[in-house]
N, C-alpha and C. Protein backbone atom coordinates (compact mmCIF):
# COMPACT_ATOMS: atom_id res chain seq x y z
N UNK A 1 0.85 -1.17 0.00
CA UNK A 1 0.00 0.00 0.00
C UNK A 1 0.89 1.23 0.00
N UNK A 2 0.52 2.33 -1.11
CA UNK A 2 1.57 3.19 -1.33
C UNK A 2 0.69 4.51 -0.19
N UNK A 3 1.45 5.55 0.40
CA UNK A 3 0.54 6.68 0.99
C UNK A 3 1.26 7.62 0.51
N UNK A 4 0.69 8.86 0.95
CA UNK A 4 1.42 9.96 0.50
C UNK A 4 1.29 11.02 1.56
N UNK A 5 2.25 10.31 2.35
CA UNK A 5 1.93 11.10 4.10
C UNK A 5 2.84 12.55 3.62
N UNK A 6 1.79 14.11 4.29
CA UNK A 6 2.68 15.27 4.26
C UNK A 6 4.23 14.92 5.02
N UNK A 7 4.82 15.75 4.27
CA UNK A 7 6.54 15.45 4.89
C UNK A 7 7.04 17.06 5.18
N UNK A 8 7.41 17.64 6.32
CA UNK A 8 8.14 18.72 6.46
C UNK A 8 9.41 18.63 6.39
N UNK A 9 9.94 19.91 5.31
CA UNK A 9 10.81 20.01 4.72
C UNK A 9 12.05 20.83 6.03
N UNK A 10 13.49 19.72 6.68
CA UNK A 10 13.53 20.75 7.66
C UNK A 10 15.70 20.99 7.17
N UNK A 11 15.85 20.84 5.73
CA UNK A 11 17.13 21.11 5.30
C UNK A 11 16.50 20.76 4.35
N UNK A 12 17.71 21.71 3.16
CA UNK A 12 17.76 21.60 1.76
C UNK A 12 19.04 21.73 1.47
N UNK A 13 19.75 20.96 0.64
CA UNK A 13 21.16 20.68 -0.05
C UNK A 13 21.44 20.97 -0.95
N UNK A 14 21.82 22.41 -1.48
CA UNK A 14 21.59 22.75 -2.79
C UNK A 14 22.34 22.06 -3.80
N UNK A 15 23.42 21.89 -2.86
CA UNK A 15 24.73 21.41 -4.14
C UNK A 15 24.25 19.62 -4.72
N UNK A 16 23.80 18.94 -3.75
CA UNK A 16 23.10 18.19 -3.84
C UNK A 16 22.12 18.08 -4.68
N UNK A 17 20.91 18.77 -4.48
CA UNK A 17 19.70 19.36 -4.75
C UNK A 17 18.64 18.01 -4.08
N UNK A 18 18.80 17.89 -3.13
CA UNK A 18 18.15 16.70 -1.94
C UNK A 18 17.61 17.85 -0.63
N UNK A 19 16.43 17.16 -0.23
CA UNK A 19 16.10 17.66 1.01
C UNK A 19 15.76 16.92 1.84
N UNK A 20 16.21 16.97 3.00
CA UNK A 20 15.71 16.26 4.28
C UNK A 20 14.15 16.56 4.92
N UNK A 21 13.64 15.51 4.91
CA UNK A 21 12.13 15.78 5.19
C UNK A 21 11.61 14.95 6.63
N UNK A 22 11.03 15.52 7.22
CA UNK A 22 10.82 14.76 8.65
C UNK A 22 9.40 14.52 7.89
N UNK A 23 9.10 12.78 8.09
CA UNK A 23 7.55 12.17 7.43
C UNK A 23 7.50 11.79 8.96
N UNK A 24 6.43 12.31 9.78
CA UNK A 24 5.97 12.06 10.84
C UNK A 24 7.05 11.15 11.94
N UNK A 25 7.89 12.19 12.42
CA UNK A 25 8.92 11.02 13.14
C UNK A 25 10.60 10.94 12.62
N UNK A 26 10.52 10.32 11.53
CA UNK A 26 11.26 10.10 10.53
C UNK A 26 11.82 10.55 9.84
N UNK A 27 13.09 10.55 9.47
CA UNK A 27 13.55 11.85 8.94
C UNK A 27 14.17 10.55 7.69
N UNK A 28 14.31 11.73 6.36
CA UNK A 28 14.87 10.92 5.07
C UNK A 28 15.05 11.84 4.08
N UNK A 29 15.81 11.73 3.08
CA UNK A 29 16.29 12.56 2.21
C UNK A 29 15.64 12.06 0.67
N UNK A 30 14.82 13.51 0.44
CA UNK A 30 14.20 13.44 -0.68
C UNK A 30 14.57 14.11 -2.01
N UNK A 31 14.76 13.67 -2.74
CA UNK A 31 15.54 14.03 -4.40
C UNK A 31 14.28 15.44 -4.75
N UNK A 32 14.67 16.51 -5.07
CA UNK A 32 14.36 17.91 -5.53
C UNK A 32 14.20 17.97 -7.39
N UNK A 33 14.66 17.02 -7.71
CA UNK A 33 15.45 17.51 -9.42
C UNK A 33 13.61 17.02 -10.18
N UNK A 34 12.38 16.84 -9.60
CA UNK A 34 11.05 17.05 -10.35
C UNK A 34 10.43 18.23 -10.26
N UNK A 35 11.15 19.13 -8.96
CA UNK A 35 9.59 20.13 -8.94
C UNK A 35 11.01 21.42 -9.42
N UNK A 36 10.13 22.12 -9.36
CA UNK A 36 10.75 23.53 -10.09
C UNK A 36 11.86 24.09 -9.03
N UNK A 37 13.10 24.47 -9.55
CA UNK A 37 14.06 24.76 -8.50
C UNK A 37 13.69 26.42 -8.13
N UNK A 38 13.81 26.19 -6.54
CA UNK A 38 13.34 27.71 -5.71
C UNK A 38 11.98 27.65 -5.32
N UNK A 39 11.29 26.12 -5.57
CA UNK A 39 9.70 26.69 -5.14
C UNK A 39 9.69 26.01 -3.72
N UNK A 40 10.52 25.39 -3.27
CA UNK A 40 10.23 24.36 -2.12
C UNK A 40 11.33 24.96 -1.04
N UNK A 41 10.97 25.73 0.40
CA UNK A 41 12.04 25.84 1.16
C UNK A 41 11.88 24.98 2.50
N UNK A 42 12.57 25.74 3.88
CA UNK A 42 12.72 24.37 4.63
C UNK A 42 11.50 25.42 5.48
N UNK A 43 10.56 24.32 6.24
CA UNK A 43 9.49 24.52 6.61
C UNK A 43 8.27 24.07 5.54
N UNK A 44 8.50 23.69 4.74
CA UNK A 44 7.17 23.74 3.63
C UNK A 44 6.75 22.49 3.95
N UNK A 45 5.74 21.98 3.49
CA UNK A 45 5.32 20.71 3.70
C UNK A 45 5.13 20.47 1.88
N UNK A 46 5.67 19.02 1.65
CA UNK A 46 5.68 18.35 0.40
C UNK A 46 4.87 16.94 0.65
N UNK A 47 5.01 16.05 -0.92
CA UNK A 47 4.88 15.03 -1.15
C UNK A 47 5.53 14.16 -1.73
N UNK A 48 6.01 12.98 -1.00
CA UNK A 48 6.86 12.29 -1.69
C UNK A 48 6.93 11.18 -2.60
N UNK A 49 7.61 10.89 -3.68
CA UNK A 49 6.82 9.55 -4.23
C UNK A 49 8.16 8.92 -4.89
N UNK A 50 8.69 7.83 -4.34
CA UNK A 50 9.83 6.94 -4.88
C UNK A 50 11.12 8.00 -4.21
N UNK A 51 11.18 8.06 -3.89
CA UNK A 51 12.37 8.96 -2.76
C UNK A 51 12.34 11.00 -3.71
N UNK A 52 11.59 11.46 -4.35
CA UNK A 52 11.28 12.41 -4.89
C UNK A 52 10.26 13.47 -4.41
N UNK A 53 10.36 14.87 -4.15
CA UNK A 53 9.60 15.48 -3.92
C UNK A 53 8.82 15.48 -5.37
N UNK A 54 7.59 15.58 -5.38
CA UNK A 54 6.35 15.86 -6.08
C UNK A 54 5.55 17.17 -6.42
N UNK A 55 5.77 17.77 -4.76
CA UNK A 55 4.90 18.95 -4.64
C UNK A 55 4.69 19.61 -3.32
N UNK A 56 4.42 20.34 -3.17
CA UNK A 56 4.43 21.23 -1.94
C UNK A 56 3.10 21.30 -2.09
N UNK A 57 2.44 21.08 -0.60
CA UNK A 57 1.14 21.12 -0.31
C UNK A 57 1.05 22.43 0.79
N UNK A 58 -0.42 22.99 0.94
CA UNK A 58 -0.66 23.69 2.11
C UNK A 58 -0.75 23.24 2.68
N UNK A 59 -0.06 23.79 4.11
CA UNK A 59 0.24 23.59 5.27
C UNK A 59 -0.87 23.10 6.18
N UNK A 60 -2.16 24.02 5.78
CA UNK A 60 -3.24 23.57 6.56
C UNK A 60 -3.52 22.28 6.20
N UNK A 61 -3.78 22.03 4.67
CA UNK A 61 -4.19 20.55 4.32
C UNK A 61 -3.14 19.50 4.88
N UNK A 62 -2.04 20.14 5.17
CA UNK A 62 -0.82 18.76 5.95
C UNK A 62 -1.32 18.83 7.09
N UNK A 63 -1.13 19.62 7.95
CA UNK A 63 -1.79 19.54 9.19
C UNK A 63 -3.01 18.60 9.16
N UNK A 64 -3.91 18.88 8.71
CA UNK A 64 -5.11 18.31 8.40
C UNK A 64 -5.10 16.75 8.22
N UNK A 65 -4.14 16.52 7.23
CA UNK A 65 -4.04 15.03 6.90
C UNK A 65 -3.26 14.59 8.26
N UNK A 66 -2.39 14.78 8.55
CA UNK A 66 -1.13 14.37 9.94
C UNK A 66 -2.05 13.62 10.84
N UNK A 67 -2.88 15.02 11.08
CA UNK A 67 -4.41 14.99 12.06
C UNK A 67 -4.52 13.28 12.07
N UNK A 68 -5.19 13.39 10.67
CA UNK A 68 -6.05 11.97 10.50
C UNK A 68 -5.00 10.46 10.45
N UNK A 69 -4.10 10.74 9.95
CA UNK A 69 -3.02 10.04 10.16
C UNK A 69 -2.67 9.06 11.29
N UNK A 70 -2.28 10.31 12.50
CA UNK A 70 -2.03 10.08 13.77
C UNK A 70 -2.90 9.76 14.65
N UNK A 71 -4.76 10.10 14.05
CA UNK A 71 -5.54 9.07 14.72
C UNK A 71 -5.58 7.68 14.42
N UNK A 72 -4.92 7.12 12.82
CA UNK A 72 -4.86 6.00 12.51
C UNK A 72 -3.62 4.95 13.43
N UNK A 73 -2.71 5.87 13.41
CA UNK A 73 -1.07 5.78 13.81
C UNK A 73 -1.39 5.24 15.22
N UNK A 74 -2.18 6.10 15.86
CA UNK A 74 -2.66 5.42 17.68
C UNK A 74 -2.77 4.59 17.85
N UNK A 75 -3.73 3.25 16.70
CA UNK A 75 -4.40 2.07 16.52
C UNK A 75 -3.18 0.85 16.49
N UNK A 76 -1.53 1.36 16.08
CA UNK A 76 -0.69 0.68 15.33
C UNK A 76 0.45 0.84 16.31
N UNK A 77 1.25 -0.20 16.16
CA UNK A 77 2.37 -0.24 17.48
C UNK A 77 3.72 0.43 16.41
N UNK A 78 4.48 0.35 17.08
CA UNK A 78 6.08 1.66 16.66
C UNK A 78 6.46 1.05 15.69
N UNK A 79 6.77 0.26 15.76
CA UNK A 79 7.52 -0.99 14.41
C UNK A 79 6.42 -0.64 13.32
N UNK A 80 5.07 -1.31 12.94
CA UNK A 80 3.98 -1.02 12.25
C UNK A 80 3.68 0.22 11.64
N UNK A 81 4.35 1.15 12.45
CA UNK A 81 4.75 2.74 12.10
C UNK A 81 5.45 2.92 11.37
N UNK A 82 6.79 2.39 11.39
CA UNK A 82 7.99 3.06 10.73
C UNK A 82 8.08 2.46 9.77
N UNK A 83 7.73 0.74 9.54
CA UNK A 83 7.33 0.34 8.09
C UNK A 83 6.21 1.13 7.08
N UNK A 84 5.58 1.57 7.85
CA UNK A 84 3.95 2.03 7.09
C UNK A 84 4.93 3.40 6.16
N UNK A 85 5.72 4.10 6.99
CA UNK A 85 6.47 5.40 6.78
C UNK A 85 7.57 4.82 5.63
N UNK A 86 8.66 4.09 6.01
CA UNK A 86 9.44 3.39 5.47
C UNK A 86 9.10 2.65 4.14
N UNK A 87 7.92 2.08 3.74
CA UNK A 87 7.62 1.57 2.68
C UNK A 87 7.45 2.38 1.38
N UNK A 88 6.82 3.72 2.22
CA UNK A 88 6.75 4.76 1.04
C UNK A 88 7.73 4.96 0.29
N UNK A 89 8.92 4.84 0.50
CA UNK A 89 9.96 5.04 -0.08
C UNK A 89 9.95 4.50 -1.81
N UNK A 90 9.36 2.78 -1.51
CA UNK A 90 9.98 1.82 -2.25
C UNK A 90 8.59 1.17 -3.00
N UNK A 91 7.31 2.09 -2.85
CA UNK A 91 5.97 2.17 -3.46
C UNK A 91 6.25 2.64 -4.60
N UNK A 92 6.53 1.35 -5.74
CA UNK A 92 6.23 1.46 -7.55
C UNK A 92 4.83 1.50 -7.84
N UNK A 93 4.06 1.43 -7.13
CA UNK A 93 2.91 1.17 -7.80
C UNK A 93 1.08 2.16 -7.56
N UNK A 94 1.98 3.48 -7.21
CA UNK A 94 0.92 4.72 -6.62
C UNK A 94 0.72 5.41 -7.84
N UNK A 95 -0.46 5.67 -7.99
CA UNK A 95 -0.95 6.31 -9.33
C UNK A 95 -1.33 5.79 -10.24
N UNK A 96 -0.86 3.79 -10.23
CA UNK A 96 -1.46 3.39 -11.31
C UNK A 96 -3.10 2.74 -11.12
């Protein structure tokens, strides 16, 4: 199951062009070279898909989703967590 949990953006690597994104907890470095360079800074909330930012979402709608998230997240023990987070990474198959 692929998700597309909001991720706050809390470093950016220019020389790189990678950003470090805390996905609820979790921190991981997300590839920049799809969305337009200069639109994404640190604080923004994005979306990630195959280790790639996608898009920058509003903040309220991240908040919003996290929300619902972390009432799901309550239901699920720590391990069950960090895979659910962790899998996103390596989800080929979102969008089709």
């Amino acid at each position: 199951m692929c998700l597309s949990i909001p991720s706050k953006v809390v470093k950016i690597d220019k020389e790189n062009n990678t950003a470090v994104v805390d996905t609820m907890g979790v921190t991981r470095k997300a590839g920049l070279e799809l969305i337009e360079e200069g639109t994404v800074e640190v604080g923004d909330y994005v979306l990630i898909h195959i280790g790639f930012v996608m898009n920058k979402i509003d903040e309220e709608d991240a908040l919003e989703s996290l929300k619902v998230y972390n009432e799901i997240l309550e239901k699920m023990d720590e391990q069950e967590r960090e895979n659910l987070v962790l899998e996103d990474d390596n989800c080929g198959t979102r969008g089709s």
